[in-house]
N, C-alpha and C. Protein backbone atom coordinates (compact mmCIF):
# COMPACT_ATOMS: atom_id res chain seq x y z
N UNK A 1 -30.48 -6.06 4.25
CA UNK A 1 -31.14 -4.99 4.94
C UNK A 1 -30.56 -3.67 4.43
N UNK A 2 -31.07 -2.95 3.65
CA UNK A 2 -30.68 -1.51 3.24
C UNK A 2 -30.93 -0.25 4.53
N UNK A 3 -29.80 0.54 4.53
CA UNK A 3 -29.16 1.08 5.17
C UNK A 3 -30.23 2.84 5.27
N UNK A 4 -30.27 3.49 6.31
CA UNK A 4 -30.62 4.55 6.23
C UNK A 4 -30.24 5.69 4.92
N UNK A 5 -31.03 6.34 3.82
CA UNK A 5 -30.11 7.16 2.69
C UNK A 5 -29.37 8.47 3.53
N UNK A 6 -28.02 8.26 3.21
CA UNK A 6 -27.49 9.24 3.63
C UNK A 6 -26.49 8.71 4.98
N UNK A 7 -26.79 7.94 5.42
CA UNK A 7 -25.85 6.92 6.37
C UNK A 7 -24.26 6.89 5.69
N UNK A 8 -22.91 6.84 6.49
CA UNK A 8 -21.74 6.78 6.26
C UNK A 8 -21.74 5.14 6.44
N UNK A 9 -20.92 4.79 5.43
CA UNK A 9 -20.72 3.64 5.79
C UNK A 9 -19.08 3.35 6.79
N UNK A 10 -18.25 2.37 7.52
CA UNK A 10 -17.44 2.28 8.12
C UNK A 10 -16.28 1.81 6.95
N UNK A 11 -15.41 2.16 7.24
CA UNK A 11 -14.07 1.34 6.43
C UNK A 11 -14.69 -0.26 6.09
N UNK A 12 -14.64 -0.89 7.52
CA UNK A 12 -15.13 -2.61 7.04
C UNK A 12 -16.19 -2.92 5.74
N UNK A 13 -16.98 -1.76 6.17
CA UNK A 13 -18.04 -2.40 5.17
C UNK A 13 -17.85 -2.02 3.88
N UNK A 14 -17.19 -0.65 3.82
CA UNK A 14 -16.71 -0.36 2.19
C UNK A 14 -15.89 -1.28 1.46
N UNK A 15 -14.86 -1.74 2.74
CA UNK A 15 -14.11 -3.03 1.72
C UNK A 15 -15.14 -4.36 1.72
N UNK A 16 -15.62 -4.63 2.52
CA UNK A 16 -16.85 -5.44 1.97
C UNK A 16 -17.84 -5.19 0.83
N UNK A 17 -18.44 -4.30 0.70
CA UNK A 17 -18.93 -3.97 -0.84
C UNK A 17 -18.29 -3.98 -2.02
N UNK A 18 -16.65 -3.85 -1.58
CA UNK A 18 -15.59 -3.39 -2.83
C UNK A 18 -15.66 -5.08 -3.14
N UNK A 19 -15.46 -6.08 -1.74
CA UNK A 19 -15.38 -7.64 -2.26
C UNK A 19 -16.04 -7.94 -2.95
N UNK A 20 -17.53 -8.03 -2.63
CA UNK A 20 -18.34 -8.39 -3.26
C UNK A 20 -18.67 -7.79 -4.80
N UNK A 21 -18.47 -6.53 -5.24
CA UNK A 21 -18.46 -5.66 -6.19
C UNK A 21 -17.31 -6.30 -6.87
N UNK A 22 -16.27 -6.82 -6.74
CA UNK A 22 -15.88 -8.14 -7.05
C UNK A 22 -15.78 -9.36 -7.66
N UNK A 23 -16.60 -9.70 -7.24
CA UNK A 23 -17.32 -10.71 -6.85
C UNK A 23 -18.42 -10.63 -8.26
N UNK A 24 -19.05 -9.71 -8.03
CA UNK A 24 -20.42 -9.27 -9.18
C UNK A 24 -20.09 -9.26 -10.53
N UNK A 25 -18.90 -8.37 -10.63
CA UNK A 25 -18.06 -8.13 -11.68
C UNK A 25 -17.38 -9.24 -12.25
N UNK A 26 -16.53 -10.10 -11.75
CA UNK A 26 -15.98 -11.15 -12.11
C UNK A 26 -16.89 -12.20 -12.78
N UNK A 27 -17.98 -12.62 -12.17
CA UNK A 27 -19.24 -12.98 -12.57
C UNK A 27 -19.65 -12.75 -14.20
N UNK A 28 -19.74 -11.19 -13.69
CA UNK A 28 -19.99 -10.65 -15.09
C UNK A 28 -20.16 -10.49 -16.46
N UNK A 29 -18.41 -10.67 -16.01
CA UNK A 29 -17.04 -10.52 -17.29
C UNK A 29 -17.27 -12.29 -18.00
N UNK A 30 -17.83 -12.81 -17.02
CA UNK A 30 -17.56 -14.67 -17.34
C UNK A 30 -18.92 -14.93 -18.08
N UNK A 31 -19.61 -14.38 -18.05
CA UNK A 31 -21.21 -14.70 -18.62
C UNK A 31 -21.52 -14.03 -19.86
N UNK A 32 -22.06 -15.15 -20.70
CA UNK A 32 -22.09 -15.00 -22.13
C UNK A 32 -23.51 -14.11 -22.85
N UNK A 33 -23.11 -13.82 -23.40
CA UNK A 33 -24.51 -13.22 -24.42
C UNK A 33 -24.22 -11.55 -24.32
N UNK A 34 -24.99 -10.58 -25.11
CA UNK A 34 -25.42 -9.44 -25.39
C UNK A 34 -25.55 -8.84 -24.17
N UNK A 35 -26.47 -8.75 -22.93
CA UNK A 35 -26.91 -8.19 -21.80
C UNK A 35 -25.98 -7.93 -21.29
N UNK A 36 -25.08 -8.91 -20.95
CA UNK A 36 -24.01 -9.10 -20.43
C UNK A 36 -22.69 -8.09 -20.78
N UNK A 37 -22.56 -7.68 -22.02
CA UNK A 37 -21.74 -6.88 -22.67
C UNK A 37 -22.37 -5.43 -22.45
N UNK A 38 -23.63 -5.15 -22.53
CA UNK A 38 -24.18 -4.07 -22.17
C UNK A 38 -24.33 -3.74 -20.07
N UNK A 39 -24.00 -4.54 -19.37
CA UNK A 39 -23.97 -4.56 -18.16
C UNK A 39 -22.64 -3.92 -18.08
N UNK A 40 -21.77 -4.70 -18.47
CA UNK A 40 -20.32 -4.22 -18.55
C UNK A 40 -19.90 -2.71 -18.76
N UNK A 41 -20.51 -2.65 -19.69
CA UNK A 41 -20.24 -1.31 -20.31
C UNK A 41 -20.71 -0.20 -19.50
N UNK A 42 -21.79 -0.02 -18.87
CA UNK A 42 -22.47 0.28 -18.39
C UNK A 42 -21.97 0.44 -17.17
N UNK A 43 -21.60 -0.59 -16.13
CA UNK A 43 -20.23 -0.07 -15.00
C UNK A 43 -19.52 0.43 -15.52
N UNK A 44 -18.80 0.36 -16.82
CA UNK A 44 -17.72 1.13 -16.91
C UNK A 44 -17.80 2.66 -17.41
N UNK A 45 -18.95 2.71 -17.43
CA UNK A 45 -19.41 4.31 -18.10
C UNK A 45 -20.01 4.85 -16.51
N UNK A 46 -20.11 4.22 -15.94
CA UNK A 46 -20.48 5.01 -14.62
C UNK A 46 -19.11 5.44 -13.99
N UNK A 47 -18.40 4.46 -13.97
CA UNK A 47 -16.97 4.56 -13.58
C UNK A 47 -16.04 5.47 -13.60
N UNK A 48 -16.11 6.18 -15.18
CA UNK A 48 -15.79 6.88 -15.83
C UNK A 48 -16.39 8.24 -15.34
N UNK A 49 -17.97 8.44 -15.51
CA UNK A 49 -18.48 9.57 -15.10
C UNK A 49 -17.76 9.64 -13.29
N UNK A 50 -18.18 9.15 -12.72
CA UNK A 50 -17.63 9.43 -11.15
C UNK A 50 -16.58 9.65 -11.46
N UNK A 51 -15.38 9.09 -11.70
CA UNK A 51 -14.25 9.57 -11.91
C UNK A 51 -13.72 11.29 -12.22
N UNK A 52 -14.67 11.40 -13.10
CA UNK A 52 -14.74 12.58 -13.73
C UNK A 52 -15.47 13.71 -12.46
N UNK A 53 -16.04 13.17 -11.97
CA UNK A 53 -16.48 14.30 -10.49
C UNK A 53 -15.61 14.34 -9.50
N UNK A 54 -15.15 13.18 -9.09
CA UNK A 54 -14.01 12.83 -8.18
C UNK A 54 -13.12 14.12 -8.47
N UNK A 55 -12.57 14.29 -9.96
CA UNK A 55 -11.99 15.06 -10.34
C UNK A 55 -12.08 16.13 -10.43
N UNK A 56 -13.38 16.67 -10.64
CA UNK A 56 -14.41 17.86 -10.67
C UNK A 56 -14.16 18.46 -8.71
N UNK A 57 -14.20 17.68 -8.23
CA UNK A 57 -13.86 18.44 -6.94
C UNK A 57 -12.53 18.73 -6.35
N UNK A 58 -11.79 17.62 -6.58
CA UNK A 58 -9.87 17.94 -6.50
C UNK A 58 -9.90 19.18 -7.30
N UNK A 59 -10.35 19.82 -8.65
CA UNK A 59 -10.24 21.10 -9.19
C UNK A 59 -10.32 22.14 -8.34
N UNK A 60 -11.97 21.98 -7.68
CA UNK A 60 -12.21 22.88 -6.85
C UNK A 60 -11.60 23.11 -5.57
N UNK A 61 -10.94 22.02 -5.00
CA UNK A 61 -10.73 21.76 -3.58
C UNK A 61 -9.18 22.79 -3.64
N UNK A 62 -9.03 23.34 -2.02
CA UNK A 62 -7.63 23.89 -2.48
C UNK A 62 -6.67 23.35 -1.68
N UNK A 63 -5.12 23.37 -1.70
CA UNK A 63 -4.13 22.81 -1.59
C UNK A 63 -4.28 21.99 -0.61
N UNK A 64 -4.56 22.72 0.56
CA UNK A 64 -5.05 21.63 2.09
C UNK A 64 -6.15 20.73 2.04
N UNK A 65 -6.78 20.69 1.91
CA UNK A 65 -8.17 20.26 1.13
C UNK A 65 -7.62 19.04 0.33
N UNK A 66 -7.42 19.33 -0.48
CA UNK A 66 -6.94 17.82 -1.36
C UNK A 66 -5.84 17.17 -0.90
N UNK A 67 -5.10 17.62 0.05
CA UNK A 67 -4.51 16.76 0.51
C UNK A 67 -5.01 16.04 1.42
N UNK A 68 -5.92 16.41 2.51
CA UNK A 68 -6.76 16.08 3.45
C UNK A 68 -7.53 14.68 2.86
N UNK A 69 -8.36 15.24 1.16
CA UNK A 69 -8.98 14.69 0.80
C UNK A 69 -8.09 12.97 0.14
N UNK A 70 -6.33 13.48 -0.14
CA UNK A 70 -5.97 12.12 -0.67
C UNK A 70 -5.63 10.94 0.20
N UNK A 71 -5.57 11.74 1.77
CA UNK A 71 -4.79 10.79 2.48
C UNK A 71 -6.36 10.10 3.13
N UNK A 72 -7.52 10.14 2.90
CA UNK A 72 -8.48 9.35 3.12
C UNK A 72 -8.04 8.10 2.08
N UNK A 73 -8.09 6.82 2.78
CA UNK A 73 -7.95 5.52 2.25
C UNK A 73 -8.59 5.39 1.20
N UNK A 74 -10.54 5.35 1.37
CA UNK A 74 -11.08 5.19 0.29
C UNK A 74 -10.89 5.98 -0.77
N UNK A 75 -10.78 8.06 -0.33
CA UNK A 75 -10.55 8.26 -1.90
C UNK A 75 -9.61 7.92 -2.99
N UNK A 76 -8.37 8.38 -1.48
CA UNK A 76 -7.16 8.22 -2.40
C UNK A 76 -6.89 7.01 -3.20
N UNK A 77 -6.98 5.75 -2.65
CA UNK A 77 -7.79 4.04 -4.04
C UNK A 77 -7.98 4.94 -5.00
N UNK A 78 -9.54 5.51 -4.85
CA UNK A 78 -10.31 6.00 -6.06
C UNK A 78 -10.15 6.80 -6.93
N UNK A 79 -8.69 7.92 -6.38
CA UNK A 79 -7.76 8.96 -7.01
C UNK A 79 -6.81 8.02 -7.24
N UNK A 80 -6.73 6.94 -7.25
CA UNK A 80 -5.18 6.70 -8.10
C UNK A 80 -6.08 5.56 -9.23
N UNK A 81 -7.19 5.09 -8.52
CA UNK A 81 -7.73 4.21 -9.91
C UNK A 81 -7.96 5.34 -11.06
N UNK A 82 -8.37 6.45 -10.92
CA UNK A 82 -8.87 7.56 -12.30
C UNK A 82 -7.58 8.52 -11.98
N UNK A 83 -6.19 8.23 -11.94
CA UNK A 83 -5.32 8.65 -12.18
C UNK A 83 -5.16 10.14 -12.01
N UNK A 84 -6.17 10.43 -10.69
CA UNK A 84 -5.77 12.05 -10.77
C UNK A 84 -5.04 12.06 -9.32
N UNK A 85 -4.88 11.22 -8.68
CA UNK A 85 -4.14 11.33 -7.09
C UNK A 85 -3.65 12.73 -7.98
N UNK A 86 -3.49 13.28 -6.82
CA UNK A 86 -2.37 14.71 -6.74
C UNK A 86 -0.98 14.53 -6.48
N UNK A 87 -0.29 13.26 -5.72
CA UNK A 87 0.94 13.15 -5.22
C UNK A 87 1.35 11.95 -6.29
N UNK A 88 2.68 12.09 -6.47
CA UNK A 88 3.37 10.74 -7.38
C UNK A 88 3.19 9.51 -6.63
N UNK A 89 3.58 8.10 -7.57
CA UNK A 89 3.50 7.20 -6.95
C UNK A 89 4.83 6.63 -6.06
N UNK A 90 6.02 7.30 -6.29
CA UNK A 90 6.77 7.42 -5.03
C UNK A 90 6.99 8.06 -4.10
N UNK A 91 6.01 8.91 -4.25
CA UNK A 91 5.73 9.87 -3.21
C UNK A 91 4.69 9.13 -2.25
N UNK A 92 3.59 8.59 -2.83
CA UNK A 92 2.82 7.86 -2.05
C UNK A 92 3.47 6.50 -1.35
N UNK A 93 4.17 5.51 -2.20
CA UNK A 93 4.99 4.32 -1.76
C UNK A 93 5.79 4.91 -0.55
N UNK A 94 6.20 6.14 -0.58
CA UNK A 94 7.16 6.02 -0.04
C UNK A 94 6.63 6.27 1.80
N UNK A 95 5.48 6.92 1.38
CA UNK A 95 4.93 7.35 2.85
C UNK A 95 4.14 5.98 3.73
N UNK A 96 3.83 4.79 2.73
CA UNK A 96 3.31 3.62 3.29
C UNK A 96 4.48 3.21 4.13
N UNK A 97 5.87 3.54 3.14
CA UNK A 97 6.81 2.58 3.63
C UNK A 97 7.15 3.26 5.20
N UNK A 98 7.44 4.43 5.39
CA UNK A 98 7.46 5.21 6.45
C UNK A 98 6.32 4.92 7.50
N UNK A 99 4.95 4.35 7.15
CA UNK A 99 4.36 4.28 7.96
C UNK A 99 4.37 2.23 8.78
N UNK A 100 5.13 2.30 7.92
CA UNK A 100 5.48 0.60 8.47
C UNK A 100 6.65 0.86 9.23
N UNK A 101 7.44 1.60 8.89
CA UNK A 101 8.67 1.26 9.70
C UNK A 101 8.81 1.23 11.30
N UNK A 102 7.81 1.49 12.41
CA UNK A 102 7.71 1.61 13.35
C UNK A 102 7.49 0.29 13.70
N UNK A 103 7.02 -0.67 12.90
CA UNK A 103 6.35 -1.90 13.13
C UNK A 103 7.41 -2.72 12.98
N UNK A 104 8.64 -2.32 11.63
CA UNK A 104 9.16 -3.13 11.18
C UNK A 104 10.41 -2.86 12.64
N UNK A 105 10.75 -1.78 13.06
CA UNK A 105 11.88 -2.05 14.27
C UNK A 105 11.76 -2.43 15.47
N UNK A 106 10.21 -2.62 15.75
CA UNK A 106 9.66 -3.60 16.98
C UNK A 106 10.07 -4.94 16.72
N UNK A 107 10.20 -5.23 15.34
CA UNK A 107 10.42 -6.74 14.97
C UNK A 107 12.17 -6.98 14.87
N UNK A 108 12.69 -5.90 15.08
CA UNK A 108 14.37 -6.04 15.52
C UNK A 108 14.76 -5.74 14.17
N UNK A 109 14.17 -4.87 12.90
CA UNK A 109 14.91 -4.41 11.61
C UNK A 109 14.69 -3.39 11.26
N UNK A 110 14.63 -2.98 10.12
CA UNK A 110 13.99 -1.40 9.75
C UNK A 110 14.12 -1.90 8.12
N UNK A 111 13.34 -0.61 7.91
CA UNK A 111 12.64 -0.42 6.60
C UNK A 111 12.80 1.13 6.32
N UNK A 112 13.95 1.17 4.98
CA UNK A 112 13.75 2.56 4.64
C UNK A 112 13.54 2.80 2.66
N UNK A 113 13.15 3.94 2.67
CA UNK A 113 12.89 3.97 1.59
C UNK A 113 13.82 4.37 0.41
N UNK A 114 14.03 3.93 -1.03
CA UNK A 114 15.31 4.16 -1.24
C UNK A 114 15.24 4.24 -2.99
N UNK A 115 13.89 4.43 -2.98
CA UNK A 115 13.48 5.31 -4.55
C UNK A 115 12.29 4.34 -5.61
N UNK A 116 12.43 4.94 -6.53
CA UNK A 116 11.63 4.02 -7.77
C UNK A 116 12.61 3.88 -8.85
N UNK A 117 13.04 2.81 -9.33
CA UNK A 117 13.90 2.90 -10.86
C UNK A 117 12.31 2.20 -11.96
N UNK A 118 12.30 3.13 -12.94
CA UNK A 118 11.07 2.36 -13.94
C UNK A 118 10.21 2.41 -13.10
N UNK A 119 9.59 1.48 -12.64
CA UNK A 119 7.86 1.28 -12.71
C UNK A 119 8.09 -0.05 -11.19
N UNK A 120 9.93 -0.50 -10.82
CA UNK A 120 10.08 -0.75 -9.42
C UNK A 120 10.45 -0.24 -8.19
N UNK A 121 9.78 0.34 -6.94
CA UNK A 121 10.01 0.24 -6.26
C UNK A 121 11.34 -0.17 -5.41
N UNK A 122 11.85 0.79 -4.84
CA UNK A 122 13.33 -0.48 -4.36
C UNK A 122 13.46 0.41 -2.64
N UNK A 123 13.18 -0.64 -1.73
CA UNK A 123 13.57 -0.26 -0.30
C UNK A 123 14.60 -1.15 0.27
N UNK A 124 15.32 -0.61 1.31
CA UNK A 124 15.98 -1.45 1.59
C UNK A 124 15.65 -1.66 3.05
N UNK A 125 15.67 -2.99 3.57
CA UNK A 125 15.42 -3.87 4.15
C UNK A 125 16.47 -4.58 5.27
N UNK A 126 16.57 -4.00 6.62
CA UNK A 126 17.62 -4.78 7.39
C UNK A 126 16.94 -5.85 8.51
N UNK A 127 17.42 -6.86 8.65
CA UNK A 127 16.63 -8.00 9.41
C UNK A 127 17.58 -7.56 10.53
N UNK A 128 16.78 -8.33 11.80
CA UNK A 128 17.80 -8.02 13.02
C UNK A 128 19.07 -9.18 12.56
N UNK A 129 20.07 -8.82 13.10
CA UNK A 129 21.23 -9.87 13.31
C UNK A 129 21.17 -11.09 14.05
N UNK A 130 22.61 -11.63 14.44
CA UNK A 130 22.68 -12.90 15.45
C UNK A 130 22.10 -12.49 16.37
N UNK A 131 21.89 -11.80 17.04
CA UNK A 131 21.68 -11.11 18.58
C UNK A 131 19.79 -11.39 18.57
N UNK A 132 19.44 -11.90 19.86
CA UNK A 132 18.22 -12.33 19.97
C UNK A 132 17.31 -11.01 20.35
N UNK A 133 16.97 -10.54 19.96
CA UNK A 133 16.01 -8.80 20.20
C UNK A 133 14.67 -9.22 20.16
N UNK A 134 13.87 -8.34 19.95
CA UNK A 134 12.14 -8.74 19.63
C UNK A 134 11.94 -9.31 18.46
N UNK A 135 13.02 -8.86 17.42
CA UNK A 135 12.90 -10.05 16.23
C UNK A 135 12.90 -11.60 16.04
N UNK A 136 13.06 -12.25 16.82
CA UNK A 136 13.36 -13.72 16.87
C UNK A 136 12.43 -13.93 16.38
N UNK A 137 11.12 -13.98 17.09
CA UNK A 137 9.99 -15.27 16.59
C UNK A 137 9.09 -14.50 14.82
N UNK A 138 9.88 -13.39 14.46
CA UNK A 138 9.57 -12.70 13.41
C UNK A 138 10.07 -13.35 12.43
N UNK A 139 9.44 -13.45 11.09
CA UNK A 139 10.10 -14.01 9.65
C UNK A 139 9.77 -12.99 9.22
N UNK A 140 11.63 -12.71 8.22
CA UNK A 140 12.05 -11.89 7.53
C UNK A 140 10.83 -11.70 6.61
N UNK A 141 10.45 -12.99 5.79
CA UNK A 141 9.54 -12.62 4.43
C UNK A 141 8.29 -12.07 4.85
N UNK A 142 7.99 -12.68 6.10
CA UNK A 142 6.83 -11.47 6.67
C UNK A 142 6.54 -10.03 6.33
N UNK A 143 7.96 -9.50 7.20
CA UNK A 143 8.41 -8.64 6.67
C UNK A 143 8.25 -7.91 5.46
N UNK A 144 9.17 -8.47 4.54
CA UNK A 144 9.21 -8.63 2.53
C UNK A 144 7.67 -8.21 2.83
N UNK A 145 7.17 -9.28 2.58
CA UNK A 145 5.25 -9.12 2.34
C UNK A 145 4.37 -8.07 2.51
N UNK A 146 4.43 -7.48 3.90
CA UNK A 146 4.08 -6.74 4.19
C UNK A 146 4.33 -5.27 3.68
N UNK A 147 6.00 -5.20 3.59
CA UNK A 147 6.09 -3.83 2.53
C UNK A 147 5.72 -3.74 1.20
N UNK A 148 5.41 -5.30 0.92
CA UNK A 148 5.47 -5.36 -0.66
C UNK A 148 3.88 -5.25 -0.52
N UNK A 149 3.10 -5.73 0.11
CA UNK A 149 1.52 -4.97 0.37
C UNK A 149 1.79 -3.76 0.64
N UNK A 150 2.05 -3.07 1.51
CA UNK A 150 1.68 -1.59 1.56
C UNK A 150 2.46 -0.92 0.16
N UNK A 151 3.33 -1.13 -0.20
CA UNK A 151 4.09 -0.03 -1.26
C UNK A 151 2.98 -0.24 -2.67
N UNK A 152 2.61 -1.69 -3.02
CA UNK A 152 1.48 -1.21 -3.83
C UNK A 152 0.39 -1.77 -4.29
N UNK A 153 -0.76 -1.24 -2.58
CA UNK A 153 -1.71 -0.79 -2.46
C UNK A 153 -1.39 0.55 -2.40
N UNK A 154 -0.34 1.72 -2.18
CA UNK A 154 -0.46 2.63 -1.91
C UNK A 154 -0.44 3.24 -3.69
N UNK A 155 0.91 2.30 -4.46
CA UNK A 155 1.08 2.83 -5.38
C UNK A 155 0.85 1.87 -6.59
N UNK A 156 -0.18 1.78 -6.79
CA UNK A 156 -0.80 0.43 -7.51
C UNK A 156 -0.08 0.42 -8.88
N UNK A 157 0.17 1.35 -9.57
CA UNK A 157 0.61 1.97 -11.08
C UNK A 157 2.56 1.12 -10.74
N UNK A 158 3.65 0.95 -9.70
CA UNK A 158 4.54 0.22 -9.90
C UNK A 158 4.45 -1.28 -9.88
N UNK A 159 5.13 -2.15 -10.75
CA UNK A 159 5.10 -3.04 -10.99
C UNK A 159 5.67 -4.06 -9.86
N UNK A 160 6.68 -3.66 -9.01
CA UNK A 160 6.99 -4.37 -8.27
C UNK A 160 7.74 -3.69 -7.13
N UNK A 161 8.38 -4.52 -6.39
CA UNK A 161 8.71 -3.91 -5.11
C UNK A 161 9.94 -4.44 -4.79
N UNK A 162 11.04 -4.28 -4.71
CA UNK A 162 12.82 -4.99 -4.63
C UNK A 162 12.91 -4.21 -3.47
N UNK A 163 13.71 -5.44 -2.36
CA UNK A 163 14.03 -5.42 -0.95
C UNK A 163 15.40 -5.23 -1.48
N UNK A 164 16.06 -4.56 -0.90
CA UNK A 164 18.20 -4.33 -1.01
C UNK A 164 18.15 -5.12 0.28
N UNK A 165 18.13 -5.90 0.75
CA UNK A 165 18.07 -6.85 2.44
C UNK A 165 19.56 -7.18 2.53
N UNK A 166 19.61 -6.34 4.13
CA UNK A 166 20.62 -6.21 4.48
C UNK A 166 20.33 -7.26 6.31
N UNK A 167 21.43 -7.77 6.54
CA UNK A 167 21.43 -7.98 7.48
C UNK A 167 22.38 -7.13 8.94
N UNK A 168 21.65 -7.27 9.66
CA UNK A 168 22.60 -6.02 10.70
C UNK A 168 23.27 -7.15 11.64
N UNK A 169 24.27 -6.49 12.01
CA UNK A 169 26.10 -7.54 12.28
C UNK A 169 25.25 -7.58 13.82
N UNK A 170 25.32 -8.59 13.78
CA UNK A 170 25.25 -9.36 15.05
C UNK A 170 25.56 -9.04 16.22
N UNK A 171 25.73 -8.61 18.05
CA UNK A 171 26.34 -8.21 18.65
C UNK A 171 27.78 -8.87 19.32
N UNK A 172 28.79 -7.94 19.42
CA UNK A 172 30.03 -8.24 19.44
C UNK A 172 30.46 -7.53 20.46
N UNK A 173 30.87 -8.22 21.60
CA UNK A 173 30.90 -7.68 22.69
C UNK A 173 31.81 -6.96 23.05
N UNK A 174 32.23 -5.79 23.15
CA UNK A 174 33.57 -4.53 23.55
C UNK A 174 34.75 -5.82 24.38
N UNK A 175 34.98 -6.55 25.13
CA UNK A 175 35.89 -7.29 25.51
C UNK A 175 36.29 -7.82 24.20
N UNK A 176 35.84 -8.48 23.28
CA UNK A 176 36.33 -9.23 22.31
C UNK A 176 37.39 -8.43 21.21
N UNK A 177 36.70 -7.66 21.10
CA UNK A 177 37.21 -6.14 20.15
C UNK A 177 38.77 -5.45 21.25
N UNK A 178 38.57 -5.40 22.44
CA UNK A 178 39.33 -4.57 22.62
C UNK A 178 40.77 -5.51 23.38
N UNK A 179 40.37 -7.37 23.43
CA UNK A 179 41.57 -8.01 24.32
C UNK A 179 41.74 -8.72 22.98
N UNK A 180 42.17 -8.36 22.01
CA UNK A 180 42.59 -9.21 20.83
C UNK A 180 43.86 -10.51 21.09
N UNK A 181 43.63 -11.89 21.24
CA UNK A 181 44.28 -12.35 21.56
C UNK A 181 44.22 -13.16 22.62
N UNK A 182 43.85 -12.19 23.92
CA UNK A 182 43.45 -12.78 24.92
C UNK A 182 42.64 -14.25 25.39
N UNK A 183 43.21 -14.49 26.10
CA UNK A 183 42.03 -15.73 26.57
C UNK A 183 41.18 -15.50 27.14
């Protein structure tokens, strides 16, 4: 069923078109003959032109404005696929990682950010300790996963993502510490 022209589409459905667009493409790339090579090409020359407008308006747009314009989900994807995002890619990693960390200390750890060496990513990573908090029924690699999804989808151009995983000391109760000896 095609859509009213000029209708917004919702987040869901854009990543649904992106699947399937996907989907079309993969297809594509796998199917033999001439047409097929000219289909190809042909997305990729459109690709190219949009890109090139995408860009055509970040020119025009001014400082607030393009920033406005990068922190939209869909563009900013579409500014880092045609390589004009405006912000670095640890600049961007680093703000995914910041935006997890609220999630990650409900789960009894934290998540901070702690640079790019080369083309990896490196955060470091504290799990809760011995002590039973809201972290219990949480797995650490969950965790892992999840930063290692957001850091790059945000910053697709690094190669990988290194946890420094630290564990936080367990609780130790002020009697123990302070009757050394004691029974």
């Amino acid at each position: 069923m095609a859509e009213a022209v000029g209708a917004r589409l919702a987040d869901p459905d854009v990543e649904a078109r992106l699947g399937r667009l996907d989907e079309l493409l993969e297809g594509l790339e796998t199917a033999p003959g001439p047409s097929t090579r000219s289909a190809t090409e042909a997305v990729a020359l459109l690709t190219e032109v949009y890109g090139e407008a995408l860009a055509r308006v970040l020119d025009l747009a001014d400082g607030p404005l393009a920033e406005r314009l990068a922190e939209d989900e869909l563009l900013g994807h579409l500014m880092v696929l045609h390589d004009i995002h405006p912000e670095t890619a640890e600049r961007r990693a680093a703000r995914a990682v910041e935006r997890l960390r609220p999630a990650v200390r409900e789960r009894g750890g934290d998540v901070e950010w702690a640079g790019v060496e080369g083309q990896v990513a490196r955060v470091r990573l504290t799990t809760g300790g011995g002590g039973c908090g809201s972290g219990c029924g949480s797995n650490g690699s969950d965790v892992t996963d999840a930063v290692r999804a957001a850091v790059l989808a945000a910053a697709p151009e690094l190669t990988a993502v290194e946890p420094l995983t630290e564990t936080a000391p367990a609780f130790v109760p002020l009697t123990t510490l302070t009757h050394r000896g004691a029974p």
